[in-house]
N, C-alpha and C. Protein backbone atom coordinates (compact mmCIF):
# COMPACT_ATOMS: atom_id res chain seq x y z
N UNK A 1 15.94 -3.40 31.75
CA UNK A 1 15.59 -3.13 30.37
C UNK A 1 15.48 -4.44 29.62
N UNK A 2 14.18 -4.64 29.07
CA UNK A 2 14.17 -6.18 28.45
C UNK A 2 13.87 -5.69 27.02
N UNK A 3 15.18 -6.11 25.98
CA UNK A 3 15.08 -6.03 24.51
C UNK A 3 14.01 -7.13 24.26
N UNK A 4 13.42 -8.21 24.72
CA UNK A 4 12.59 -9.27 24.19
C UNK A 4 11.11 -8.01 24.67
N UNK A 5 10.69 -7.81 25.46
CA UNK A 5 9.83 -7.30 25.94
C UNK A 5 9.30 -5.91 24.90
N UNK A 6 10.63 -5.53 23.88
CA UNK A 6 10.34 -3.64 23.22
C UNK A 6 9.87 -5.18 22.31
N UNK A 7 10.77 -6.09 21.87
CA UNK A 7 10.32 -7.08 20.54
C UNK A 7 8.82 -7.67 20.35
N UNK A 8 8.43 -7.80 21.72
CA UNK A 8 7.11 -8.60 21.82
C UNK A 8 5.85 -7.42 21.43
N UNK A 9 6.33 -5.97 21.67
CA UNK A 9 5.40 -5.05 21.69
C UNK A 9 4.74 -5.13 19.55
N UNK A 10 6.64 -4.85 19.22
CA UNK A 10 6.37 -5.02 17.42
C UNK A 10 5.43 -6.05 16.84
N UNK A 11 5.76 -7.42 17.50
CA UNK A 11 5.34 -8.43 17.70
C UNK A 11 3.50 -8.16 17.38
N UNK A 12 3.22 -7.92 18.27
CA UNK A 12 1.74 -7.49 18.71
C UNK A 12 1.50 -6.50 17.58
N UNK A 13 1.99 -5.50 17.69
CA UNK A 13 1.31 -4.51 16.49
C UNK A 13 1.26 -5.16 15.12
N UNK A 14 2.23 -5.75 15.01
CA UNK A 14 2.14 -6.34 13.46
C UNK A 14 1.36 -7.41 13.12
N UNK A 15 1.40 -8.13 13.88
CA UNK A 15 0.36 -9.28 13.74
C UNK A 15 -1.08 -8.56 13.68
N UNK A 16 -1.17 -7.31 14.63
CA UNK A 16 -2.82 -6.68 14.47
C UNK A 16 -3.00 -6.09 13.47
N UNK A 17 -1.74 -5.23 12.89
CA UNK A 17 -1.83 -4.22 11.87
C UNK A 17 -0.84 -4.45 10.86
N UNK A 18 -1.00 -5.75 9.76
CA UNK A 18 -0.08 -6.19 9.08
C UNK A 18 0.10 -5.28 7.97
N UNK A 19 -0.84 -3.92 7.46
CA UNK A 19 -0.74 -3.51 6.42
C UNK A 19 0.41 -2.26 7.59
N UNK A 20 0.62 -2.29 8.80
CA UNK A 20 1.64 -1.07 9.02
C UNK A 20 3.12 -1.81 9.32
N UNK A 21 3.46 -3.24 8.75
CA UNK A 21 4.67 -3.28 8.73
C UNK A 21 5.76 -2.52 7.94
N UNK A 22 5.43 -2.59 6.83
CA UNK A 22 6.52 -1.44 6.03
C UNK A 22 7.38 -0.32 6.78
N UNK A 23 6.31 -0.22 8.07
CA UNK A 23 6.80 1.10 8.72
C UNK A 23 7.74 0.31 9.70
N UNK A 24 8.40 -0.23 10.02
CA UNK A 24 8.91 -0.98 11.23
C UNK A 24 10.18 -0.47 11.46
N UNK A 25 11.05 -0.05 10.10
CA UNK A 25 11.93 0.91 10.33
C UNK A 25 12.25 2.20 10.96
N UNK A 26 11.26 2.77 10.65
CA UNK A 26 10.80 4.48 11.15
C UNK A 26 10.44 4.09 11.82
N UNK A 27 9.61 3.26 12.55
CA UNK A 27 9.18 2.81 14.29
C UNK A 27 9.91 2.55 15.07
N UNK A 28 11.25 1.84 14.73
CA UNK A 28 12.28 1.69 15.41
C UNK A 28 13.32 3.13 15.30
N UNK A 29 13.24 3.26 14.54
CA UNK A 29 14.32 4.62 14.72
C UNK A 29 13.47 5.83 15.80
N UNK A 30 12.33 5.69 15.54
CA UNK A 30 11.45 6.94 16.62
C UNK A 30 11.66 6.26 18.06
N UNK A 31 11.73 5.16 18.06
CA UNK A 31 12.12 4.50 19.36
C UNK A 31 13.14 4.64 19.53
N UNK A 32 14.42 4.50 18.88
CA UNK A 32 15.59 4.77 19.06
C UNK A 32 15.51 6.35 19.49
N UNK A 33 15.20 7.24 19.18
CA UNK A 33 15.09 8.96 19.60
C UNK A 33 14.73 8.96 20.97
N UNK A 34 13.44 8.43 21.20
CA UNK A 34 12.66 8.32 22.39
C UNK A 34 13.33 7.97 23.50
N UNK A 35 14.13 6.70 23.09
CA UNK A 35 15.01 6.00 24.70
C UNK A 35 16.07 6.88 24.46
N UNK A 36 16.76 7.31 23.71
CA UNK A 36 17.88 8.20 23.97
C UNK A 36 17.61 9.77 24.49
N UNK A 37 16.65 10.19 24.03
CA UNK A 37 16.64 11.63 24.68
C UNK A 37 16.00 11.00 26.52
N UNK A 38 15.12 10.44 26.56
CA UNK A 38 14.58 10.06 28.05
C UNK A 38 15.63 9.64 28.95
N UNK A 39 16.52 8.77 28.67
CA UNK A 39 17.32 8.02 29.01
C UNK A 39 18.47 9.22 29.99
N UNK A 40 18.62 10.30 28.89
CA UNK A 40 19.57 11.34 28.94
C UNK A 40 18.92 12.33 30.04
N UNK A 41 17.66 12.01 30.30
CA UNK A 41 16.78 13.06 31.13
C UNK A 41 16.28 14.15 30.85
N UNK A 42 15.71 13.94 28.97
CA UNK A 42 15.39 15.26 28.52
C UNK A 42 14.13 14.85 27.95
N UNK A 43 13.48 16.17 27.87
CA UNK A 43 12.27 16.41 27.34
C UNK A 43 11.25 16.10 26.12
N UNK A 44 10.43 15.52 26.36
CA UNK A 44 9.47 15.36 24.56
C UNK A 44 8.17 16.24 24.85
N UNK A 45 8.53 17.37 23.97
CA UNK A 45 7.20 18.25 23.41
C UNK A 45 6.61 17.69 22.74
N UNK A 46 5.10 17.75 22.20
CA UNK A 46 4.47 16.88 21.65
C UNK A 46 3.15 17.62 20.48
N UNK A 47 3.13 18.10 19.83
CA UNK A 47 2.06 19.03 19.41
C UNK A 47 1.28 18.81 17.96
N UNK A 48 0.46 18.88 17.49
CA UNK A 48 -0.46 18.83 16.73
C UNK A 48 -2.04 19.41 16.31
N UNK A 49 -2.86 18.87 15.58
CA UNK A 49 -3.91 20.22 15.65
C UNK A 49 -5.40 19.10 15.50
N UNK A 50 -6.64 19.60 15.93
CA UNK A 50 -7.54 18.49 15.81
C UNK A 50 -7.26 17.55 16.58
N UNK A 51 -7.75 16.36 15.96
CA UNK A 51 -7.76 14.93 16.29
C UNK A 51 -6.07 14.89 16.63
N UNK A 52 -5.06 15.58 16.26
CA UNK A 52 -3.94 15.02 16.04
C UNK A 52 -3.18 15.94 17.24
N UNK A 53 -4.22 16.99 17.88
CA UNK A 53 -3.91 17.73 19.57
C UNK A 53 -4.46 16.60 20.44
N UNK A 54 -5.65 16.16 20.07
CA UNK A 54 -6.06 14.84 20.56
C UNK A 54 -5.18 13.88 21.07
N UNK A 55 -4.55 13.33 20.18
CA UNK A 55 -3.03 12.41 20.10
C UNK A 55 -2.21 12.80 20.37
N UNK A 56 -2.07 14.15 20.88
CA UNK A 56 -0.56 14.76 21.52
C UNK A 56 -0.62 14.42 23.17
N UNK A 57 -2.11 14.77 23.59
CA UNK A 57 -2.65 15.01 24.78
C UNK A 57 -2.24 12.87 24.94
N UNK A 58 -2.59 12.28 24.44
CA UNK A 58 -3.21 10.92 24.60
C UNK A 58 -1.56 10.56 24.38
N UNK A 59 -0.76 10.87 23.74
CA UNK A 59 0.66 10.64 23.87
C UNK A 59 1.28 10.40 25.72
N UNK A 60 0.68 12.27 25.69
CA UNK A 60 1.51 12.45 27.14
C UNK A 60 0.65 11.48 28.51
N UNK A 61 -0.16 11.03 28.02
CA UNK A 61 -1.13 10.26 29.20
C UNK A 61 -0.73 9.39 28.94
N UNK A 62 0.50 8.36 28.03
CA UNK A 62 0.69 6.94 28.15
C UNK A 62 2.06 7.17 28.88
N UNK A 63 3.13 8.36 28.60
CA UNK A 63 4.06 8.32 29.01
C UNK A 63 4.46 8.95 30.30
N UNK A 64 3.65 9.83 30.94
CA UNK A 64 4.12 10.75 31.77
C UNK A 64 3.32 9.99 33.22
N UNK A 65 2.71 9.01 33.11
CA UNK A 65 1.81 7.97 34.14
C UNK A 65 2.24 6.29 33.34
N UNK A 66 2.22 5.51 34.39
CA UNK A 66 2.04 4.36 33.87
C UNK A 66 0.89 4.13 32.45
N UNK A 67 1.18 3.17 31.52
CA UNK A 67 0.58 3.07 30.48
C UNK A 67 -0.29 1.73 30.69
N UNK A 68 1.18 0.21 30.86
CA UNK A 68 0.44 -1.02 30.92
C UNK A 68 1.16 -1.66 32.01
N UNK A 69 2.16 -0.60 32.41
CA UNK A 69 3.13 -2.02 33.26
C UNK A 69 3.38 -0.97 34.67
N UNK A 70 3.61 -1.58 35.86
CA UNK A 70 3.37 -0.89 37.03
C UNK A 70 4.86 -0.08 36.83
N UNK A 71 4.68 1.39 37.64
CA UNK A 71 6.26 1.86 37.39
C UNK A 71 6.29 2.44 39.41
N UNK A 72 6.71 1.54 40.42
CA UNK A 72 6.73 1.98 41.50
C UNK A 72 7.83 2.83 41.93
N UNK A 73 7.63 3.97 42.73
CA UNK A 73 8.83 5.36 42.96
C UNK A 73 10.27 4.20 43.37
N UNK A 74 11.08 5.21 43.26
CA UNK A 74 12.60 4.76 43.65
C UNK A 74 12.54 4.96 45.39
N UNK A 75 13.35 4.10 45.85
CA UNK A 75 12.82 3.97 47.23
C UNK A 75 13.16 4.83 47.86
N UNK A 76 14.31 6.03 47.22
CA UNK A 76 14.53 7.07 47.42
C UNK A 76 13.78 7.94 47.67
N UNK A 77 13.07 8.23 46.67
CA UNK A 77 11.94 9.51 46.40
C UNK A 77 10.93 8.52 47.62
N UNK A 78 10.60 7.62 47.98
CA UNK A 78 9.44 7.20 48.66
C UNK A 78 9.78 7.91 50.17
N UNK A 79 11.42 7.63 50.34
CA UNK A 79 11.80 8.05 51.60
C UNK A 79 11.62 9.66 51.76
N UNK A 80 11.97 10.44 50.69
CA UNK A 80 11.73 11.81 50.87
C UNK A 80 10.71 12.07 51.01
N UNK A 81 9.54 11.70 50.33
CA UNK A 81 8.02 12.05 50.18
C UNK A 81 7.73 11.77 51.96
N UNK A 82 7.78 10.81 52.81
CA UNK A 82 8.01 10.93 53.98
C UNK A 82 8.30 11.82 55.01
N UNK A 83 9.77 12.04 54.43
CA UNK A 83 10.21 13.28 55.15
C UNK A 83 9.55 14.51 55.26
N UNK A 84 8.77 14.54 53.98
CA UNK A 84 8.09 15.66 53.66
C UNK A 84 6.37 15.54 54.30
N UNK A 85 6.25 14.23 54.98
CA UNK A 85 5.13 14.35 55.84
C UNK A 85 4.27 13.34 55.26
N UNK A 86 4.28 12.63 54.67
CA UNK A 86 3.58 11.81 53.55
C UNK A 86 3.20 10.21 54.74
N UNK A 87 1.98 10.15 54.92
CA UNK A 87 1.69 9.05 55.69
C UNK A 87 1.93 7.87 54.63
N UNK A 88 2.34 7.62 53.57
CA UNK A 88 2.56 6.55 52.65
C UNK A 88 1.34 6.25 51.57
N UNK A 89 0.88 7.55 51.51
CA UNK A 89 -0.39 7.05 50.68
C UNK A 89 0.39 7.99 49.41
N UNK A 90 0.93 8.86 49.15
CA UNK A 90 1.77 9.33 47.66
C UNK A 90 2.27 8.71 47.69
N UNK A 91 3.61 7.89 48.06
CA UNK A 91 4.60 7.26 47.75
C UNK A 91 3.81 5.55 47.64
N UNK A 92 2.99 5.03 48.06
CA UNK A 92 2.06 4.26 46.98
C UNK A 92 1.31 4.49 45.97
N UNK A 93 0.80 5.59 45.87
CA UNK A 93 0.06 5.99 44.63
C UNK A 93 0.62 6.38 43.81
N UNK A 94 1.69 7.63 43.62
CA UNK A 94 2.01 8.27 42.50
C UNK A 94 3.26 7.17 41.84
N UNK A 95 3.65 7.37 40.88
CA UNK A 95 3.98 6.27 39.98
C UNK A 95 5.36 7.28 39.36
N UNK A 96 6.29 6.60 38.57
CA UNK A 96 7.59 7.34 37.67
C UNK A 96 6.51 7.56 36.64
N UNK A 97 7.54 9.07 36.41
CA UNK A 97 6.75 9.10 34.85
C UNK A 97 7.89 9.82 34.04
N UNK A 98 7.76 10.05 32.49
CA UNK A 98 8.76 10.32 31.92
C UNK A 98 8.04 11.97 31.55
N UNK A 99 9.13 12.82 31.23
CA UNK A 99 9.01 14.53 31.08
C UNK A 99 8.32 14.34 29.63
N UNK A 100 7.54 14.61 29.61
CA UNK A 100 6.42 14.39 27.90
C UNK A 100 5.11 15.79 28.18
N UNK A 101 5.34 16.90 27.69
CA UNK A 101 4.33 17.99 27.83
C UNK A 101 3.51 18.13 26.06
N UNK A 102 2.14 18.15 26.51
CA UNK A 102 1.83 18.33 25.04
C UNK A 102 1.41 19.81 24.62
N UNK A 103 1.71 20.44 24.05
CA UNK A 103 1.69 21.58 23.61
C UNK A 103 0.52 22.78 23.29
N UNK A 104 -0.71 21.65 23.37
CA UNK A 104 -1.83 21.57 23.04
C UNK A 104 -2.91 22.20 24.12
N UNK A 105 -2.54 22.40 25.14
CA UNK A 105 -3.35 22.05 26.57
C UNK A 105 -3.77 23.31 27.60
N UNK A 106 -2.77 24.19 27.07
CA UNK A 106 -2.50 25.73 27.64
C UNK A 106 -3.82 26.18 27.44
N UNK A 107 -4.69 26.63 27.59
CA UNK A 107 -5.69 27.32 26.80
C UNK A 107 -5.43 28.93 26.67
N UNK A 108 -4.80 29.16 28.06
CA UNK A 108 -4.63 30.89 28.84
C UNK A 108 -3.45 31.09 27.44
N UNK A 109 -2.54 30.36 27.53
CA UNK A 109 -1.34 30.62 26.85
C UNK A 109 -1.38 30.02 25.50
N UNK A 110 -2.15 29.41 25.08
CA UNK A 110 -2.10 28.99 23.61
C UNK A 110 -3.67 30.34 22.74
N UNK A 111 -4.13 30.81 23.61
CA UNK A 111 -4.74 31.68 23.01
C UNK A 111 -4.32 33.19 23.14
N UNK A 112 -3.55 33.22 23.80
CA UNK A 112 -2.74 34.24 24.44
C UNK A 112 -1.98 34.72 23.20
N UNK A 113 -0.82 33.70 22.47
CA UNK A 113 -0.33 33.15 21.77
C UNK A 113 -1.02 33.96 20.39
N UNK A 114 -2.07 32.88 19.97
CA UNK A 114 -2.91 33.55 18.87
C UNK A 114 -3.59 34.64 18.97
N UNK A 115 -3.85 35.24 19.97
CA UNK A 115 -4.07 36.30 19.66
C UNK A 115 -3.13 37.50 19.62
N UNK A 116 -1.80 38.10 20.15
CA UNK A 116 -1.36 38.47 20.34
C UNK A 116 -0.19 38.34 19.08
N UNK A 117 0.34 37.12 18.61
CA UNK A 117 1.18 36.98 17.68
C UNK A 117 1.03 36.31 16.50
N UNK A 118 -0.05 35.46 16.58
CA UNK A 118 -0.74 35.10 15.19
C UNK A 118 -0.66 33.71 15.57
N UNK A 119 -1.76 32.98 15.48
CA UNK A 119 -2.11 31.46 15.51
C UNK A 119 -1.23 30.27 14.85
N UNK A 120 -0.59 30.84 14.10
CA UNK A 120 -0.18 30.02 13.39
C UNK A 120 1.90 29.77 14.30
N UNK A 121 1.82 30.44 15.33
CA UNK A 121 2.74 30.64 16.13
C UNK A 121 2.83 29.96 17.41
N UNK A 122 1.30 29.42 17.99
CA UNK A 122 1.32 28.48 18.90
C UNK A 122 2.15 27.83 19.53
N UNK A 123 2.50 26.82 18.65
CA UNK A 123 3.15 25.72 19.17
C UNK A 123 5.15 26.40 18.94
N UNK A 124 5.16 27.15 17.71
CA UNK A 124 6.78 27.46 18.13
C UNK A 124 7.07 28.52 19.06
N UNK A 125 6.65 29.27 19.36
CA UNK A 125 6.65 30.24 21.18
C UNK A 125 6.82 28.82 21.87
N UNK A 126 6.04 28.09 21.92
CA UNK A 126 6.40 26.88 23.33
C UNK A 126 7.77 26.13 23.23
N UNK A 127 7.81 25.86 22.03
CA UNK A 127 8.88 25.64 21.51
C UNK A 127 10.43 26.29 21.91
N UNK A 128 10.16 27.41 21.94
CA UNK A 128 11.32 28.30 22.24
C UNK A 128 11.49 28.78 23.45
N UNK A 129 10.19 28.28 24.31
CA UNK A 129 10.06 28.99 25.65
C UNK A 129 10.46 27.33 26.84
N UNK A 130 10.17 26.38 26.16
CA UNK A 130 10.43 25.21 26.90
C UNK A 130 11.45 24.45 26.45
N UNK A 131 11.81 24.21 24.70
CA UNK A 131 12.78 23.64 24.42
C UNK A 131 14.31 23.65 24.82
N UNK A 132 15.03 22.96 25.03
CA UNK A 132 16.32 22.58 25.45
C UNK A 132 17.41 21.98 24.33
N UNK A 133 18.63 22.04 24.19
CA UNK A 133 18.98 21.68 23.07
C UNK A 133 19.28 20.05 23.86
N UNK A 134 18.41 18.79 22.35
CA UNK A 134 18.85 17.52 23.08
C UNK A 134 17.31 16.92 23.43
N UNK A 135 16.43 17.58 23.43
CA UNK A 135 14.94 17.54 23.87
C UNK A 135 14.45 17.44 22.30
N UNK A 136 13.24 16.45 22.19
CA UNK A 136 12.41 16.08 21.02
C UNK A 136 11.26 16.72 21.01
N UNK A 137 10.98 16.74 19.76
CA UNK A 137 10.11 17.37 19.50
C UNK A 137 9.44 16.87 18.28
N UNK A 138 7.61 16.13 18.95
CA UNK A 138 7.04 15.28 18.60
C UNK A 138 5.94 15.73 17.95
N UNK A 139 6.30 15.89 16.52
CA UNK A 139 5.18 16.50 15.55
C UNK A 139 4.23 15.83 14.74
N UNK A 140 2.78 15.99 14.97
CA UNK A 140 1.91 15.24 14.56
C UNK A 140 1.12 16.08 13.18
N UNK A 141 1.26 15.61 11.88
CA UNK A 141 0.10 16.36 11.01
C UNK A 141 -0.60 15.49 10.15
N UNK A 142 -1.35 15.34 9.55
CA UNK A 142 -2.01 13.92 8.81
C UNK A 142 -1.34 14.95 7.23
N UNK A 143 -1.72 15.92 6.96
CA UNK A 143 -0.83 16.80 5.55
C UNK A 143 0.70 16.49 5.67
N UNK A 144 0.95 16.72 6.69
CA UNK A 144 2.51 17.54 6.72
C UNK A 144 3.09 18.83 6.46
N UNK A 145 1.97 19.67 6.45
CA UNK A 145 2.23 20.93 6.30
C UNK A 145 1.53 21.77 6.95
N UNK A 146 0.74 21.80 8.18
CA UNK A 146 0.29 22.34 8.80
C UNK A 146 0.99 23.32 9.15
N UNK A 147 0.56 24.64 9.03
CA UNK A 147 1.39 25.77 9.00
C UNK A 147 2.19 26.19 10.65
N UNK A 148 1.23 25.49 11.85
CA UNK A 148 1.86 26.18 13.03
C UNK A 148 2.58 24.79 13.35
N UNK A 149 2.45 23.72 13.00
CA UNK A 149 3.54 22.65 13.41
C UNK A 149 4.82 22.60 12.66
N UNK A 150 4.80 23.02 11.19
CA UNK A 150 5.79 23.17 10.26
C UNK A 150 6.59 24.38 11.15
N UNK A 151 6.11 25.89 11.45
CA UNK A 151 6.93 26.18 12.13
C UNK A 151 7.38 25.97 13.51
N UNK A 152 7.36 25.18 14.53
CA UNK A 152 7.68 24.42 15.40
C UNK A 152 8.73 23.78 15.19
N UNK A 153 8.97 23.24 14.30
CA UNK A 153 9.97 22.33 13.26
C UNK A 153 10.71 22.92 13.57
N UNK A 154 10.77 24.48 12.54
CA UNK A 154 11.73 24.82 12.39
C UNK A 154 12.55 25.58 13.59
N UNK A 155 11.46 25.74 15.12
CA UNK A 155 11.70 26.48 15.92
C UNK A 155 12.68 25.41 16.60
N UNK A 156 12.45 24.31 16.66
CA UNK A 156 13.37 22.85 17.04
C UNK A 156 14.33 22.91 16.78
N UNK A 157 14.60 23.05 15.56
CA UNK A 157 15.74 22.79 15.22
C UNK A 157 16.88 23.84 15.10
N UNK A 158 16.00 25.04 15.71
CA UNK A 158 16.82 26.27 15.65
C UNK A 158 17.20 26.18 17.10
N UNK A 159 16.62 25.51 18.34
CA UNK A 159 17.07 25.34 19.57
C UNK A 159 17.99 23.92 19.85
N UNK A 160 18.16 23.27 18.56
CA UNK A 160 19.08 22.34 18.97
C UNK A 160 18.73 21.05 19.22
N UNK A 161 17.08 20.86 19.06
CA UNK A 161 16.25 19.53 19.66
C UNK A 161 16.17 18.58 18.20
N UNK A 162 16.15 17.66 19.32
CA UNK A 162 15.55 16.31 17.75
C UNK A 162 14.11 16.53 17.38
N UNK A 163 13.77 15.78 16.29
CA UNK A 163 12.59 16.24 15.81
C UNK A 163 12.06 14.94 15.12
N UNK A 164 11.00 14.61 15.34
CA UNK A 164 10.21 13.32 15.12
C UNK A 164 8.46 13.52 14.29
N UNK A 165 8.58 13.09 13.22
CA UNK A 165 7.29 13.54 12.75
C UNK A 165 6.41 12.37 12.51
N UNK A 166 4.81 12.69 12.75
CA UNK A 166 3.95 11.46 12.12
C UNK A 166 3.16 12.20 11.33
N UNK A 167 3.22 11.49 10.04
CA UNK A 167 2.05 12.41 8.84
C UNK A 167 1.78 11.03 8.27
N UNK A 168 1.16 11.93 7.23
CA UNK A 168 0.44 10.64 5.80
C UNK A 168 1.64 10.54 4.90
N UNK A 169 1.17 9.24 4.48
CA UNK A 169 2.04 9.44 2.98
C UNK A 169 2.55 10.62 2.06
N UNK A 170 2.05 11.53 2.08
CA UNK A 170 2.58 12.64 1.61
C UNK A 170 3.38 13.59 2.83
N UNK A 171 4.28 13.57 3.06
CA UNK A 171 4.68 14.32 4.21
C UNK A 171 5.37 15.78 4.69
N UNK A 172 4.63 16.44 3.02
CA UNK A 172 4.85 17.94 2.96
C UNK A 172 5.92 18.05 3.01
N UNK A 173 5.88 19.65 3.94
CA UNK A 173 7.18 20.65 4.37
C UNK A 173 7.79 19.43 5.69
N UNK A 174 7.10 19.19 6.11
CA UNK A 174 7.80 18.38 7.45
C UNK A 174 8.83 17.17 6.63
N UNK A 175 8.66 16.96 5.84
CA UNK A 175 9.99 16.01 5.52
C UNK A 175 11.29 16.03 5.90
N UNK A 176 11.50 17.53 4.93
CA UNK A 176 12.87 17.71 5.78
C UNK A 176 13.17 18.55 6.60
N UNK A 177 12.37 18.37 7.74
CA UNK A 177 12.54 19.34 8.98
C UNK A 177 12.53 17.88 10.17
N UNK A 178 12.32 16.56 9.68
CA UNK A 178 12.21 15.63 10.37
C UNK A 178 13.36 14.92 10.69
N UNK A 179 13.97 14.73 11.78
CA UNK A 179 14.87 13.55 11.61
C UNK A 179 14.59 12.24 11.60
N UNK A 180 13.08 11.72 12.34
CA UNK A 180 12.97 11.04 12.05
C UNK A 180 11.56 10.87 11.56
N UNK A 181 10.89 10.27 10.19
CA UNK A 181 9.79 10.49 9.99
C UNK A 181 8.76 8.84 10.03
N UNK A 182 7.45 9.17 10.70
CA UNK A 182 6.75 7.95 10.37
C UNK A 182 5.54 8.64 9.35
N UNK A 183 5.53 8.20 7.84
CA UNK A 183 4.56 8.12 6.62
C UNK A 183 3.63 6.82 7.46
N UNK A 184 2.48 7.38 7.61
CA UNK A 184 1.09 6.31 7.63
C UNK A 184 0.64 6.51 6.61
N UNK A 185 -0.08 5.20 6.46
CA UNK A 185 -0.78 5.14 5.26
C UNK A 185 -2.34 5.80 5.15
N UNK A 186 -2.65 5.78 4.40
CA UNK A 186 -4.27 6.33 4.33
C UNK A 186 -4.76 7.40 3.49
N UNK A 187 -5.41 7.60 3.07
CA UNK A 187 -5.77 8.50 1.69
C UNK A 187 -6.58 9.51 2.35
N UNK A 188 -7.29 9.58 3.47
CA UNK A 188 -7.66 10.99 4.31
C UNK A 188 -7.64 11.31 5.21
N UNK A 189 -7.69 12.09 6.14
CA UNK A 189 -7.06 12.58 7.47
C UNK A 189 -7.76 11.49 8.43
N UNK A 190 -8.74 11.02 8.49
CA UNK A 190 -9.51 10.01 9.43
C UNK A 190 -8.54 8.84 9.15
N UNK A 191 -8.41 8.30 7.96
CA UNK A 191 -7.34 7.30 7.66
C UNK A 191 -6.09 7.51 8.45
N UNK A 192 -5.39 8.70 7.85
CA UNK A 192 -3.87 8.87 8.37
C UNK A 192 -4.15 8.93 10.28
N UNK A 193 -5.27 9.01 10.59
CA UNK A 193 -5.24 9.14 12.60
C UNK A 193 -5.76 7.88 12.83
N UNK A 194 -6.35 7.07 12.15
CA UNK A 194 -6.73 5.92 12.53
C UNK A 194 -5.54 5.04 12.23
N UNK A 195 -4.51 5.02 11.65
CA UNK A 195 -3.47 4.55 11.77
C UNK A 195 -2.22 4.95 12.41
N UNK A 196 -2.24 6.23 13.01
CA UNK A 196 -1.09 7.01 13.98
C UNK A 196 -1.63 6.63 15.11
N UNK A 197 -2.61 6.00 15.72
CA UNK A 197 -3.14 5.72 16.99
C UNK A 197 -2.17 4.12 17.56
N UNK A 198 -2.49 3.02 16.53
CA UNK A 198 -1.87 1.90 17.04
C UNK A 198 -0.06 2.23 16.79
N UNK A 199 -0.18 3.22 16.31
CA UNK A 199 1.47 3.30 15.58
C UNK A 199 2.38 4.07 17.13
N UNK A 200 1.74 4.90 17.63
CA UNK A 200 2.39 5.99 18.86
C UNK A 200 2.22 5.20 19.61
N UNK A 201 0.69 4.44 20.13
CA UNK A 201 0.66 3.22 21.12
C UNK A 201 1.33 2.59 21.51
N UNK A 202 1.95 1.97 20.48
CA UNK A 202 3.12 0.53 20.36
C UNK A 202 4.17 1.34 20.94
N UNK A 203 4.59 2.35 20.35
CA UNK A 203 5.55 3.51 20.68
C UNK A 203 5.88 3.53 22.45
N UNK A 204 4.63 4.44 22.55
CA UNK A 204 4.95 4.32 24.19
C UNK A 204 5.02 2.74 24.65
N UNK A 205 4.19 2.07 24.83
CA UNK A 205 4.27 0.40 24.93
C UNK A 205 6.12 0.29 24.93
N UNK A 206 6.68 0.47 23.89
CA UNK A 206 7.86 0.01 24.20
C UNK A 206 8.49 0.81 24.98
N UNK A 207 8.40 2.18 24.76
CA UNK A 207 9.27 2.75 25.81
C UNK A 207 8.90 2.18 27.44
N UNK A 208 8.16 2.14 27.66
CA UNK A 208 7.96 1.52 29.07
C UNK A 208 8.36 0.38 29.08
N UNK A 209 8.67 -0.79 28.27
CA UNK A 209 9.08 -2.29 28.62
C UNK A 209 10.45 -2.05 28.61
N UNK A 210 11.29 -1.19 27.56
CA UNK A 210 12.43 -0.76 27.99
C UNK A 210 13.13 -0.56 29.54
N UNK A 211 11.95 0.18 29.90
CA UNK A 211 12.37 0.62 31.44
C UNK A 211 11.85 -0.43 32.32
N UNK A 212 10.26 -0.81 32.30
CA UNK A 212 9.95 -1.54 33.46
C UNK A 212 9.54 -2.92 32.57
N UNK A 213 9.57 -3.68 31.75
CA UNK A 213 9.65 -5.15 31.90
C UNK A 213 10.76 -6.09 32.47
């Protein structure tokens, strides 16, 4: 675990994106959530709507596969994959990855969902059907009040999970359903995602130098 390596990541974002320093606090505390629930061997749900299911999906593809830095199996798991018949071509290819599902992705079961119990129910059914108490739960809205992520929130926190939000400056109902919140800046929803992109980036970025720099 190299603390210079999570530093060099801030490093980089801020120098690119000097109008998102203000946020460096709430970036570090969402990092602080992140290495502690992973660390513990628990889960990050990840959900949002639009561009911002977009970014749930693009979340779980930095964390659940290598992002920037090689993550090679434990020589353990290489030896089992063996046992299990593996001429050495999985146990070179497949890579560690961290438990990160985005919520977004179901189609059978997220329409299943809306149709059957009302759309706006999506994401907290998954919520209640996958959550664990101790497991995060990574809410994306550019409002903050998106009606099926707001209840997700509350489905979180009724199972016991942490809860991590990215919105705009105005950060609705999700305020206080957040423990930890990142406010981007930007005056319209293209704004508030064009600035949650380098902001989650850096995000994963550090969680992986944590583990593999």
């Amino acid at each position: 675990m190299s603390a210079a390596a999570v530093e060099d990541v801030w490093t980089g974002l801020f120098s690119r994106h000097p109008d998102l320093a203000p946020l460096r606090p709430a970036l570090e505390a969402a990092f602080g959530q992140l290495r502690d629930v992973l660390a513990a061997g628990q889960a990050v749900l990840v959900c949002g709507n639009g561009g911002s299911a977009a970014d749930s999906e693009h979340i779980a593809g930095e964390l659940a596969k290598s992002c920037a830095l090689p993550r090679p199996l434990p020589a353990e798991v290489a030896d089992r994959l063996r046992a299990a018949g593996d001429d050495g071509y999985l146990a070179a290819g497949l890579q560690r990855g961290f438990p990160v599902l985005p919520l977004v992705s179901q189609a059978a079961l997220v329409t299943a969902i809306a149709n059957d119990m009302g759309g706006d129910l999506v994401f907290a059914q998954q919520v209640l059907a996958y959550g664990r108490p101790g497991d995060l739960l990574w809410a994306l809205s550019t409002s903050g009040s998106s009606a099926n992520v707001v209840h997700a929130l509350r489905a979180a926190r009724a199972v016991g999970m942490r809860t991590l939000g990215f919105t705009g400056l105005a950060p609705g109902a999700m305020a206080s359903l957040c423990d930890v919140l990142v406010a981007a800046p930007g005056s319209t929803t293209p704004d508030v995602q064009d600035a949650h992109r380098p902001l989650y980036h850096a995000l994963c970025l550090a969680v992986e130098a944590e583990w593999y720099a």
